[in-house]
Protein backbone atom coordinates (compact mmCIF):
# COMPACT_ATOMS: atom_id res chain seq x y z
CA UNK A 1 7.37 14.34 2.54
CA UNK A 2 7.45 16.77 5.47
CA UNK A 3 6.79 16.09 8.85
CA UNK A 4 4.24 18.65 8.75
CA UNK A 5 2.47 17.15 5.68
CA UNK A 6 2.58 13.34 7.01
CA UNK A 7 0.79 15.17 10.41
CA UNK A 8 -1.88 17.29 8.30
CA UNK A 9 -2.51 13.84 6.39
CA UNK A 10 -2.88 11.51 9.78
CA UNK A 11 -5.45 14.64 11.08
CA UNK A 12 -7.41 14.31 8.01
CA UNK A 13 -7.50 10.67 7.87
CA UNK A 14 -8.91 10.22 11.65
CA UNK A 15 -11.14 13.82 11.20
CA UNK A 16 -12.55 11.31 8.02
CA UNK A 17 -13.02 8.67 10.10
CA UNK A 18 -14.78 10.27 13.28
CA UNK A 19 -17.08 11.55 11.04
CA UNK A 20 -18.27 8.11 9.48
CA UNK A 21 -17.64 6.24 13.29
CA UNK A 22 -21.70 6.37 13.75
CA UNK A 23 -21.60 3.84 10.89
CA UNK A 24 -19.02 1.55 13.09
CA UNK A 25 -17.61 -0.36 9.35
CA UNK A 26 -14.04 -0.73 8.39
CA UNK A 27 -13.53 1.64 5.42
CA UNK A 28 -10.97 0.95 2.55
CA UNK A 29 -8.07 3.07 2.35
CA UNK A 30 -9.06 4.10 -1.43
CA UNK A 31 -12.19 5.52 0.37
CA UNK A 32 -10.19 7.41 3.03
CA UNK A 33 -7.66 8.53 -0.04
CA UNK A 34 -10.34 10.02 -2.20
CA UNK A 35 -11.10 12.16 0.19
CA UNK A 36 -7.38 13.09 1.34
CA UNK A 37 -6.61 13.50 -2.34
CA UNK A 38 -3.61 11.13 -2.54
CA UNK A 39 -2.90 7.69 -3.46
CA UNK A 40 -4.17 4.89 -0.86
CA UNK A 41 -0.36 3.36 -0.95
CA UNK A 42 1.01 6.43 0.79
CA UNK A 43 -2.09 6.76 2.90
CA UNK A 44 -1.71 2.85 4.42
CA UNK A 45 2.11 3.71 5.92
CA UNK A 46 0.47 6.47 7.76
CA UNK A 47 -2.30 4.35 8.59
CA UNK A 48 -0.03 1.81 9.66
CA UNK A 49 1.69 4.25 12.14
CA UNK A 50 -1.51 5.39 13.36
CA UNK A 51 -1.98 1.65 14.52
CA UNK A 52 0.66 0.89 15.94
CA UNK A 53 -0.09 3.61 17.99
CA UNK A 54 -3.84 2.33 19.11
CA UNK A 55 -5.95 5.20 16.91
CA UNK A 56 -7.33 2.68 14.52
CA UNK A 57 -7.77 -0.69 14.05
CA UNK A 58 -7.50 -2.83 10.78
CA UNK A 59 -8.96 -5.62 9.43
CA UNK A 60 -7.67 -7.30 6.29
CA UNK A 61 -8.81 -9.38 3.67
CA UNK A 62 -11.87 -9.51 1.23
CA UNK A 63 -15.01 -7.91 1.72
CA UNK A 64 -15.34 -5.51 4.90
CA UNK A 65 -11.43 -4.67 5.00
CA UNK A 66 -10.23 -1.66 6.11
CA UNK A 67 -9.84 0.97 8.69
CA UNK A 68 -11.70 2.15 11.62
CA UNK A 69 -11.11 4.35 14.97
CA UNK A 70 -10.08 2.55 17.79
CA UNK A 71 -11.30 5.31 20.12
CA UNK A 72 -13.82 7.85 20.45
CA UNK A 73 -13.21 10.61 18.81
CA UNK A 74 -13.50 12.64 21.91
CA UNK A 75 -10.38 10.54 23.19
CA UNK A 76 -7.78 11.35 20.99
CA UNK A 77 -6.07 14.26 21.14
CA UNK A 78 -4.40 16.10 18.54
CA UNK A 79 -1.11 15.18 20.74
CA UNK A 80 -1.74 11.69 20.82
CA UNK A 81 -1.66 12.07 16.52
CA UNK A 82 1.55 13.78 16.49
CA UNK A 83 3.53 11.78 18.61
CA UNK A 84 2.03 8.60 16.42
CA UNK A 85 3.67 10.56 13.26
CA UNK A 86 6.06 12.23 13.94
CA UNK A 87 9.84 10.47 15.11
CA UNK A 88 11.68 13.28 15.13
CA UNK A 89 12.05 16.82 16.98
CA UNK A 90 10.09 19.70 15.50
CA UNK A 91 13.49 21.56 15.12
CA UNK A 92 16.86 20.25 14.31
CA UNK A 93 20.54 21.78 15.06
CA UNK A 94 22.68 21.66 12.25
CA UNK A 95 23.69 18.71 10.39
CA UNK A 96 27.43 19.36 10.88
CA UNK A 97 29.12 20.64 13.64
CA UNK A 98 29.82 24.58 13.86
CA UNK A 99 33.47 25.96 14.55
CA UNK A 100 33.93 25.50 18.24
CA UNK A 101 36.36 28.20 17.76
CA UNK A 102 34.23 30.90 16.95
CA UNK A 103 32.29 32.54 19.94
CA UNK A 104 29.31 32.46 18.11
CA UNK A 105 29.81 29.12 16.43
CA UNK A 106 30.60 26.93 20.51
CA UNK A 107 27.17 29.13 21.71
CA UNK A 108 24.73 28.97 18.79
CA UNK A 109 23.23 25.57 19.41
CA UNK A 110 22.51 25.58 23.10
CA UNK A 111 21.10 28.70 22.63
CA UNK A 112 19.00 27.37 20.02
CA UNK A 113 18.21 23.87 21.73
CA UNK A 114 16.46 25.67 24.75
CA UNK A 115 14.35 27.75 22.42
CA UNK A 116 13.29 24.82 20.20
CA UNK A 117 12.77 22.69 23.07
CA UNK A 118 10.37 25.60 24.77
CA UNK A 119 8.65 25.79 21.23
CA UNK A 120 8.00 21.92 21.13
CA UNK A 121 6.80 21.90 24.75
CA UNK A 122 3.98 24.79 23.45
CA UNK A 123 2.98 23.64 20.75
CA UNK A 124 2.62 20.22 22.10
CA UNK A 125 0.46 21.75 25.03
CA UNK A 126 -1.69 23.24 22.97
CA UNK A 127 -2.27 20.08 20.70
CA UNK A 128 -3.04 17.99 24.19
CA UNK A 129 -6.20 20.29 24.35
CA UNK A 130 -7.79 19.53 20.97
CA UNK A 131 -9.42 16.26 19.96
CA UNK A 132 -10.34 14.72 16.56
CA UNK A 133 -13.99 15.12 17.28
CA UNK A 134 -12.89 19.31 18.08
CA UNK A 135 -11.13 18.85 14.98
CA UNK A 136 -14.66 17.23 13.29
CA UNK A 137 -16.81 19.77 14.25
CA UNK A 138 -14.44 22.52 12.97
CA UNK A 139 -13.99 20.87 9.93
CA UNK A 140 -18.14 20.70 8.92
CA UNK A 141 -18.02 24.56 9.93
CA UNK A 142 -15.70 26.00 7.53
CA UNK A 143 -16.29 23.26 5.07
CA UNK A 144 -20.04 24.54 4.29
CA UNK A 145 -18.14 28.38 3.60
């Protein structure tokens, strides 16, 4: 699955949660996947990386396991969810290394590296300044369209 995807699904999951956080239960991750619309398996190893990076908190076993936000939702920004998701840069230089020998081929990826690393540093600004509860409340507008 795409970095992207894994992102959009981590957003979802904690935009699901902050809405229910009044409640202040654990909630199952078949719960959480009904509404994310994919299986509760796939949605646990995001889950998972979402606590090891201090967003929610689990508790296991029997009745009353599950998930839960371990902020506010005011307190987590939509910065704080990508770098809990997502290990590797936004862009990537090629796989294999280009003909040194060609002008174009020894210049192409430090051209490229300063423009992807410029990208990344926007877009990353501009995630620092949203929250899950922004994210919440934009969510309930267009969802009653």
């Amino acid at each position: 699955m795409a970095i992207v995807s894994r992102y959009t699904i981590a957003l979802h999951i904690l935009t699901w949660l902050a809405f229910w956080a009044e409640k202040d239960e654990f909630f199952p991750s078949d719960r959480i996947a009904n509404s994310v619309g994919t299986s509760p398996v796939f949605l646990r190893r995001i889950l998972g990386q979402l606590a090891k990076a201090g967003l929610v908190l689990v508790q296991h076993g029997g009745t009353g396991a599950g998930w839960k936000l371990a902020r506010r939702p005011e307190e987590i920004s939509l910065l704080d969810v990508y770098e809990a998701v997502v290990q590797t840069p936004l862009f990537e230089l090629h796989h294999s290394q280009p003909n040194p020998s060609c002008i174009i081929g020894n210049g192409i990826q430090p051209a490229l590296q300063e423009i992807y690393e410029d990208s990344e540093e926007a877009l990353k600004r501009r995630l620092a300044q949203e929250t899950i509860k922004d994210l919440v409340g934009s969510s309930l507008e267009h969802g009653k369209r």
